[in-house]
PDB file of N, CA and C in Angstrom:
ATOM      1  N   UNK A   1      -2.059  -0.341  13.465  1.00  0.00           N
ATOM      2  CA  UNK A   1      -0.976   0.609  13.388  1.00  0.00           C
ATOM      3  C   UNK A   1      -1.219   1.608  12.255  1.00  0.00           C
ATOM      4  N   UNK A   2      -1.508   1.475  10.895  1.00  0.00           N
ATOM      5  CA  UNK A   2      -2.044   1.852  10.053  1.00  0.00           C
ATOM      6  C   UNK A   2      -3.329   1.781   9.296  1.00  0.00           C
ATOM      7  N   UNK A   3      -3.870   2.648   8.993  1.00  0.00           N
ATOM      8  CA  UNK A   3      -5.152   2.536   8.337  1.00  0.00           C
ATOM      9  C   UNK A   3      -5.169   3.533   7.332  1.00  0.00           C
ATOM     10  N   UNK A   4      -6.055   2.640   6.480  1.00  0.00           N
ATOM     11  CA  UNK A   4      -5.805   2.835   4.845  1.00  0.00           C
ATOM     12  C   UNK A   4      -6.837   4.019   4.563  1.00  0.00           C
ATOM     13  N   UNK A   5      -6.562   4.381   3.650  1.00  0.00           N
ATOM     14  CA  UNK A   5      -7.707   5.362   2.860  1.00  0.00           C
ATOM     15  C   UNK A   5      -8.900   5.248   2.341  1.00  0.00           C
ATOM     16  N   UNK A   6     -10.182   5.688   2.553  1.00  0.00           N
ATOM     17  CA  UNK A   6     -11.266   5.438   2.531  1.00  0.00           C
ATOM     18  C   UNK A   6     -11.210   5.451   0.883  1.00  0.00           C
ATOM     19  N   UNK A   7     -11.818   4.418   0.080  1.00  0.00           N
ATOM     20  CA  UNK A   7     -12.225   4.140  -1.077  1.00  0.00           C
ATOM     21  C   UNK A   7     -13.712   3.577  -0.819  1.00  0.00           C
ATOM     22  N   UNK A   8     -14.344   3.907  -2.054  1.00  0.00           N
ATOM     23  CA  UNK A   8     -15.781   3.606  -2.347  1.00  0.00           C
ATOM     24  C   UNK A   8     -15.613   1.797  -1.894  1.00  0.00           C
ATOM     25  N   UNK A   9     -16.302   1.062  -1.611  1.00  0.00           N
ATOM     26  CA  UNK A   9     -16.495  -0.482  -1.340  1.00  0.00           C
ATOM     27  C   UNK A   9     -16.203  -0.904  -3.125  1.00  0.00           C
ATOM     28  N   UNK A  10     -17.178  -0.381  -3.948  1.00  0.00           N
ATOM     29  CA  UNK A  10     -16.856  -0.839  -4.849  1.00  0.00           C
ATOM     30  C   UNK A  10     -15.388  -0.873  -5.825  1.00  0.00           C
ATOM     31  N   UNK A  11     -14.940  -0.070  -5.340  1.00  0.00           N
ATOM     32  CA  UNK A  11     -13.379   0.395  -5.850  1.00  0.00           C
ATOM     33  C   UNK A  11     -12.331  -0.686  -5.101  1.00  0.00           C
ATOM     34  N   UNK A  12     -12.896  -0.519  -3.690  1.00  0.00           N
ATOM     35  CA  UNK A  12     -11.951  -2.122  -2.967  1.00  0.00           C
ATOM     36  C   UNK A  12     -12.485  -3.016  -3.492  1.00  0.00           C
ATOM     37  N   UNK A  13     -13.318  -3.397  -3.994  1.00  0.00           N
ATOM     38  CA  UNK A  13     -13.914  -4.866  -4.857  1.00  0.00           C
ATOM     39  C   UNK A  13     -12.956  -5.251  -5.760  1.00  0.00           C
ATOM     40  N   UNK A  14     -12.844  -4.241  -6.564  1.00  0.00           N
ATOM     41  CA  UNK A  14     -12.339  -4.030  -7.944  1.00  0.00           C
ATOM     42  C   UNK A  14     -10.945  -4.340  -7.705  1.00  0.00           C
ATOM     43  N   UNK A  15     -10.153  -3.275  -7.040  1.00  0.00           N
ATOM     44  CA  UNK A  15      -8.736  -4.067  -6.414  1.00  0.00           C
ATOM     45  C   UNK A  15      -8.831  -5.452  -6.103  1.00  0.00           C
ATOM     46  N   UNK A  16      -9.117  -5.438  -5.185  1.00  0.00           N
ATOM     47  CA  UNK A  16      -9.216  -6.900  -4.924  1.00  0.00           C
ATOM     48  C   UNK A  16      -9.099  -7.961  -5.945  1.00  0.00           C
ATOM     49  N   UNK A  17     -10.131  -7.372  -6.736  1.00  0.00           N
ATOM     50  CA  UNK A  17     -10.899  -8.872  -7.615  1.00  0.00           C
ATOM     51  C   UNK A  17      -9.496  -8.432  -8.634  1.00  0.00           C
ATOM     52  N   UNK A  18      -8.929  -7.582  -9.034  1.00  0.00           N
ATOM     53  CA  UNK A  18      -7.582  -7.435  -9.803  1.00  0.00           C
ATOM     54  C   UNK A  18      -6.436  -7.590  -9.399  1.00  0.00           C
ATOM     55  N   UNK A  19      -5.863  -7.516  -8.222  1.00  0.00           N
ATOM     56  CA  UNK A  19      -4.400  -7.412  -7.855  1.00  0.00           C
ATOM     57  C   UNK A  19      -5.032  -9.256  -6.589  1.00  0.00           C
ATOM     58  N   UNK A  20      -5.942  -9.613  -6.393  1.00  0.00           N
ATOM     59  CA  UNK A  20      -6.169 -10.810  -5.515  1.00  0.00           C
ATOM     60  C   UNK A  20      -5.492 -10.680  -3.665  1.00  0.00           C
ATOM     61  N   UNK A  21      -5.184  -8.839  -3.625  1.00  0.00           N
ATOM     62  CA  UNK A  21      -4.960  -8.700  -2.230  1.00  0.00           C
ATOM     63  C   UNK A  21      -6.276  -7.701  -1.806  1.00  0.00           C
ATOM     64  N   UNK A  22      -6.401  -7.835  -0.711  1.00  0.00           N
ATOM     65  CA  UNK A  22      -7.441  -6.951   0.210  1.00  0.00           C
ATOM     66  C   UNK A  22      -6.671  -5.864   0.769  1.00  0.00           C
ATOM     67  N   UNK A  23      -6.090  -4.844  -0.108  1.00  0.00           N
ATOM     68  CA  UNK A  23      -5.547  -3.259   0.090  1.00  0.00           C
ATOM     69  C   UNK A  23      -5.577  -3.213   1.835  1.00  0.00           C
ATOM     70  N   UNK A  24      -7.254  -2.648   2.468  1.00  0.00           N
ATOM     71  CA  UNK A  24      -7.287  -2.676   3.649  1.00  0.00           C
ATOM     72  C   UNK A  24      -6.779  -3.123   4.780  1.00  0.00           C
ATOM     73  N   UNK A  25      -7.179  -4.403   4.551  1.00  0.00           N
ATOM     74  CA  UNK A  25      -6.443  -5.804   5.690  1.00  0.00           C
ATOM     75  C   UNK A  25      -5.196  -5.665   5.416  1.00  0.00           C
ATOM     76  N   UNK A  26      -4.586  -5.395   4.234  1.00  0.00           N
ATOM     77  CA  UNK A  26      -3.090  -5.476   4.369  1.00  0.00           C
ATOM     78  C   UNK A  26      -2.470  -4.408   4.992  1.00  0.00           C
ATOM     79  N   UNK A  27      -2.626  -3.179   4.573  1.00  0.00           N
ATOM     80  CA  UNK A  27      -2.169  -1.695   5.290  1.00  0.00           C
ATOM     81  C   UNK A  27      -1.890  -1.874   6.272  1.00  0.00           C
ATOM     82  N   UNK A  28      -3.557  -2.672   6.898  1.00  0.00           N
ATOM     83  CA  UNK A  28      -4.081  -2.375   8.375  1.00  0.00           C
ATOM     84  C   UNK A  28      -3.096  -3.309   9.123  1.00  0.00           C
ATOM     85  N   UNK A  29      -2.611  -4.470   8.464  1.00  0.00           N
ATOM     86  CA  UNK A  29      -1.840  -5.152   9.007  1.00  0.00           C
ATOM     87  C   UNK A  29      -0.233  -5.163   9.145  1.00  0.00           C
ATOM     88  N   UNK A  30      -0.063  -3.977   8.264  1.00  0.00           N
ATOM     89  CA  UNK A  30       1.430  -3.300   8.390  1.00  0.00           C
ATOM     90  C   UNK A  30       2.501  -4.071   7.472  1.00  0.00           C
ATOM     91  N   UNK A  31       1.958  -4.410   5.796  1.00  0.00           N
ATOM     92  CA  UNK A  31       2.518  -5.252   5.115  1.00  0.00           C
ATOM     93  C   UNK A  31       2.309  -4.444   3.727  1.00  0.00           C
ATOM     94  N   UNK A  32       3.186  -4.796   2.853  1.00  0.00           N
ATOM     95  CA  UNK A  32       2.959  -4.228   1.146  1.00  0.00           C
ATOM     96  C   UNK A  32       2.225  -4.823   0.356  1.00  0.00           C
ATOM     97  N   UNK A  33       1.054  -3.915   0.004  1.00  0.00           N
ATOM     98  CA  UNK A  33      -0.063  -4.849  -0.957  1.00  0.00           C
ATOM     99  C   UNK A  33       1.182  -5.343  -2.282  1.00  0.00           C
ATOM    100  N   UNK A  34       2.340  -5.255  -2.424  1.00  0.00           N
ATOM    101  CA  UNK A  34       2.988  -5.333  -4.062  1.00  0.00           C
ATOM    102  C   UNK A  34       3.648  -6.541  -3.513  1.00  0.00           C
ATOM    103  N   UNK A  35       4.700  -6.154  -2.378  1.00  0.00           N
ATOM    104  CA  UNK A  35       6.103  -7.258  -2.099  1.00  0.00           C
ATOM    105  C   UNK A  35       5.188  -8.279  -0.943  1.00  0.00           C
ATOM    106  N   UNK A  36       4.722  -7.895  -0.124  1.00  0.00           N
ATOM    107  CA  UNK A  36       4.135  -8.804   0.927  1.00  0.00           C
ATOM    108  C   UNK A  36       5.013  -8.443   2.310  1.00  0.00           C
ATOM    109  N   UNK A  37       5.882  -7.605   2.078  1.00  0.00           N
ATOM    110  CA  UNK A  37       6.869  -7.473   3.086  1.00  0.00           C
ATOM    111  C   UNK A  37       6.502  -6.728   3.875  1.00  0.00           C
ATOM    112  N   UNK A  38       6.443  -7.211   5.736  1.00  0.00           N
ATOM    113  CA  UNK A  38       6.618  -6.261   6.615  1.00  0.00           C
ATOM    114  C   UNK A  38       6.296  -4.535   6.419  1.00  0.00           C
ATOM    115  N   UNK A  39       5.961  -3.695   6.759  1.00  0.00           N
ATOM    116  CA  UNK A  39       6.854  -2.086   6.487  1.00  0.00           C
ATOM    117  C   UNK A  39       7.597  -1.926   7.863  1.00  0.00           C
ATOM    118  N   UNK A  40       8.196  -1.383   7.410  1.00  0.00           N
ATOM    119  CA  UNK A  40       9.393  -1.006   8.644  1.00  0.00           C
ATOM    120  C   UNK A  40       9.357   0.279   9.222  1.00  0.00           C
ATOM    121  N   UNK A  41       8.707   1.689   8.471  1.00  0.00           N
ATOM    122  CA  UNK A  41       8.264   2.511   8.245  1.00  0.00           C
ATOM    123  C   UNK A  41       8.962   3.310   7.156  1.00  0.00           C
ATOM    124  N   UNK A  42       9.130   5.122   7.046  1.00  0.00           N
ATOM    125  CA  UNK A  42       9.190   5.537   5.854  1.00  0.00           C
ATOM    126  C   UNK A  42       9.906   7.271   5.993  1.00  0.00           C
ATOM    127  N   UNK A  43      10.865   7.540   5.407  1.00  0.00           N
ATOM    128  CA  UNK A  43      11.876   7.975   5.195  1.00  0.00           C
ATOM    129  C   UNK A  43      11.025   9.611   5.445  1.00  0.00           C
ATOM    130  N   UNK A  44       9.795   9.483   4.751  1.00  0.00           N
ATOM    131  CA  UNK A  44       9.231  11.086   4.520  1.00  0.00           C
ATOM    132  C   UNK A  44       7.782  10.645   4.937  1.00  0.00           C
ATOM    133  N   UNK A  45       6.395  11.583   5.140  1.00  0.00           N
ATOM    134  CA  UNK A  45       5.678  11.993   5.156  1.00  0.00           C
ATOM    135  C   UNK A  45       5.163  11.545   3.998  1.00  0.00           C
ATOM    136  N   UNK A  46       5.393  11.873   2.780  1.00  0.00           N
ATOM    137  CA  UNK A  46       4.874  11.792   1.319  1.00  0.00           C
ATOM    138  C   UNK A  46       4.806  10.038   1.317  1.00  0.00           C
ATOM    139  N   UNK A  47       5.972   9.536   1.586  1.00  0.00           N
ATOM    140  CA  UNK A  47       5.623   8.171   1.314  1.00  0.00           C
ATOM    141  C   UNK A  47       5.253   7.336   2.241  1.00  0.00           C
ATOM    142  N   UNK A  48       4.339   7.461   3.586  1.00  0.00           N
ATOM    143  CA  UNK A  48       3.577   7.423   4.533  1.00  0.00           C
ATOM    144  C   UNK A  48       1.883   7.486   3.909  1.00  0.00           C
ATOM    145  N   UNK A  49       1.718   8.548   3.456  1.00  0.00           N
ATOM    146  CA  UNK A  49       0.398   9.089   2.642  1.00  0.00           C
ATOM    147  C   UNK A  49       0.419   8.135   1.148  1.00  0.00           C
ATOM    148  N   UNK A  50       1.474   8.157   0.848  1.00  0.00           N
ATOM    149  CA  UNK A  50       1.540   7.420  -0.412  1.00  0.00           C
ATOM    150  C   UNK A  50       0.883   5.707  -0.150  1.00  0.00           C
ATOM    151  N   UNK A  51       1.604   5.100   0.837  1.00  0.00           N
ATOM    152  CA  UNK A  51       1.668   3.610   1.896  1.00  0.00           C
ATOM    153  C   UNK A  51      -0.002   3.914   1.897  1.00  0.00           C
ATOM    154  N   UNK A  52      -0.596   4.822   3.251  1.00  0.00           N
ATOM    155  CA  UNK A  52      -2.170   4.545   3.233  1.00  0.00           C
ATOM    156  C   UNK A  52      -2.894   4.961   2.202  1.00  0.00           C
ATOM    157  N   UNK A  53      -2.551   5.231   0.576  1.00  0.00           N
ATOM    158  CA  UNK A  53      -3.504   5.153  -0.391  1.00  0.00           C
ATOM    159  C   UNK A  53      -3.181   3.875  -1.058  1.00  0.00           C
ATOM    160  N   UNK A  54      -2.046   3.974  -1.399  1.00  0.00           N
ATOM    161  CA  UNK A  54      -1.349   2.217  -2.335  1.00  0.00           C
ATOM    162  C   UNK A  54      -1.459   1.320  -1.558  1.00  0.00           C
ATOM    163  N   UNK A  55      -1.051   1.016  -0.501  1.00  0.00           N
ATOM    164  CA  UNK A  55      -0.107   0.470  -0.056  1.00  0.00           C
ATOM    165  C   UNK A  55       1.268  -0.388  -0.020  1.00  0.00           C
ATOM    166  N   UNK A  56       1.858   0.543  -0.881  1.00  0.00           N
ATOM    167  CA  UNK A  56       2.916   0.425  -1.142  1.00  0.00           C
ATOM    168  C   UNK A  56       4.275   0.757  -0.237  1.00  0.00           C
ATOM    169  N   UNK A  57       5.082  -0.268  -0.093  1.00  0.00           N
ATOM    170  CA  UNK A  57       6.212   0.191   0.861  1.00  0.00           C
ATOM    171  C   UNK A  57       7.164   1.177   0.132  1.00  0.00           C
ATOM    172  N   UNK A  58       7.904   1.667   1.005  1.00  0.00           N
ATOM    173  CA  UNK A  58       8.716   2.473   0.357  1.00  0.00           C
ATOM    174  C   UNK A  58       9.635   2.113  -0.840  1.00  0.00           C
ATOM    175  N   UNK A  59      10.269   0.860  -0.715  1.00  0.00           N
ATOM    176  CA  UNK A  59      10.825   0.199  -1.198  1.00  0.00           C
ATOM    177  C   UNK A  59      10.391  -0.074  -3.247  1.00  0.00           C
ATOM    178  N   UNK A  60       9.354  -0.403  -2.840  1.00  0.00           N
ATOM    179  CA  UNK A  60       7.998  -0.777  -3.843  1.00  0.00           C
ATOM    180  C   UNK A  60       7.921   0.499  -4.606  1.00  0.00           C
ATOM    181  N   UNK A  61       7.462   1.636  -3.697  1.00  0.00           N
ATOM    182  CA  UNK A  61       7.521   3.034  -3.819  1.00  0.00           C
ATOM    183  C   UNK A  61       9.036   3.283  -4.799  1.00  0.00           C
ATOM    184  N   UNK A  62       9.226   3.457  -4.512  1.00  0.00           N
ATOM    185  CA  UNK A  62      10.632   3.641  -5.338  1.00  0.00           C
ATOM    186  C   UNK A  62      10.911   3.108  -6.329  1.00  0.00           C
ATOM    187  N   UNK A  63      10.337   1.882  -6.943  1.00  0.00           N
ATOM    188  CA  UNK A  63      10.726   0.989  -7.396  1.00  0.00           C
ATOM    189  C   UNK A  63      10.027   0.915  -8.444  1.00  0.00           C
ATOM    190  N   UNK A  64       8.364   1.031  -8.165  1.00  0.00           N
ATOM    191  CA  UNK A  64       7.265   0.973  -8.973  1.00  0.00           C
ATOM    192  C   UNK A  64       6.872   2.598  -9.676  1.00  0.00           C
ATOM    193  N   UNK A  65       6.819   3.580  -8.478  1.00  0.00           N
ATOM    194  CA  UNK A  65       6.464   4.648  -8.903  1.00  0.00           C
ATOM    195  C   UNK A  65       7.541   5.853  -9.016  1.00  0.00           C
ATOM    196  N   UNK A  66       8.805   5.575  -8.910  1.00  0.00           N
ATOM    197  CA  UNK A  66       9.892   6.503  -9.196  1.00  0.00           C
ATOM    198  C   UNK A  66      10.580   5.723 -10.033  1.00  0.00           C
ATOM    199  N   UNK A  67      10.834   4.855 -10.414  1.00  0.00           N
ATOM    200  CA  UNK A  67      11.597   4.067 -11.639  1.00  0.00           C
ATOM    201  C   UNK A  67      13.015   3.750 -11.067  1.00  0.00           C
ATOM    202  N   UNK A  68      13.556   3.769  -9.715  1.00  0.00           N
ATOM    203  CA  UNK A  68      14.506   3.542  -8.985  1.00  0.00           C
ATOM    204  C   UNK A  68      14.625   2.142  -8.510  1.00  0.00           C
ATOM    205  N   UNK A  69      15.978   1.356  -8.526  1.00  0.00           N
ATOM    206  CA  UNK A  69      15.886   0.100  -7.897  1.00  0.00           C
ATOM    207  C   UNK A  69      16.532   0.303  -6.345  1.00  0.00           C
TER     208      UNK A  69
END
C-alpha cells in the first residue's frame, strides 16, 4: 500500500541498528515505525510524504514533530 523512501542501505542499517525497527518493512506494511499502530491514513499530503520518509503516523507526527498531543 505504501512504500517508503529510498535511503542509502547503509542509512537503513543505521536506523535499524538504532531505533531496532526496519523503517521499510514497516511503511511497506502500513504501520508506525514510533507507535506500532496501524495508519489509517492522513489528513494532508505533507503528512503522507512526511509517513514515506519517517514513518511516522500522523498521530506520532504531531506529537513528535509539532510538539502537539
Amino acid at each position: 500500500m505504501y512504500k517508503a523512501t529510498y535511503k542509502a542501505p547503509q542509512v537503513e542499517a543505521m536506523l535499524t541498528a538504532v531505533t531496532g525497527v526496519d523503517r521499510v518493512k514497516t511503511i511497506e506494511s502500513g504501520h508506525c515505525t514510533q507507535c506500532s499502530k496501524e495508519v489509517l491514513g492522513f489528513d494532508t499530503d505533507t503528512y503522507l510524504r512526511e509517513y514515506l520518509i519517517s514513518g511516522y503516523c500522523q498521530s506520532c507526527q504531531n506529537k513528535f514533530i509539532l510538539g502537539k498531543e
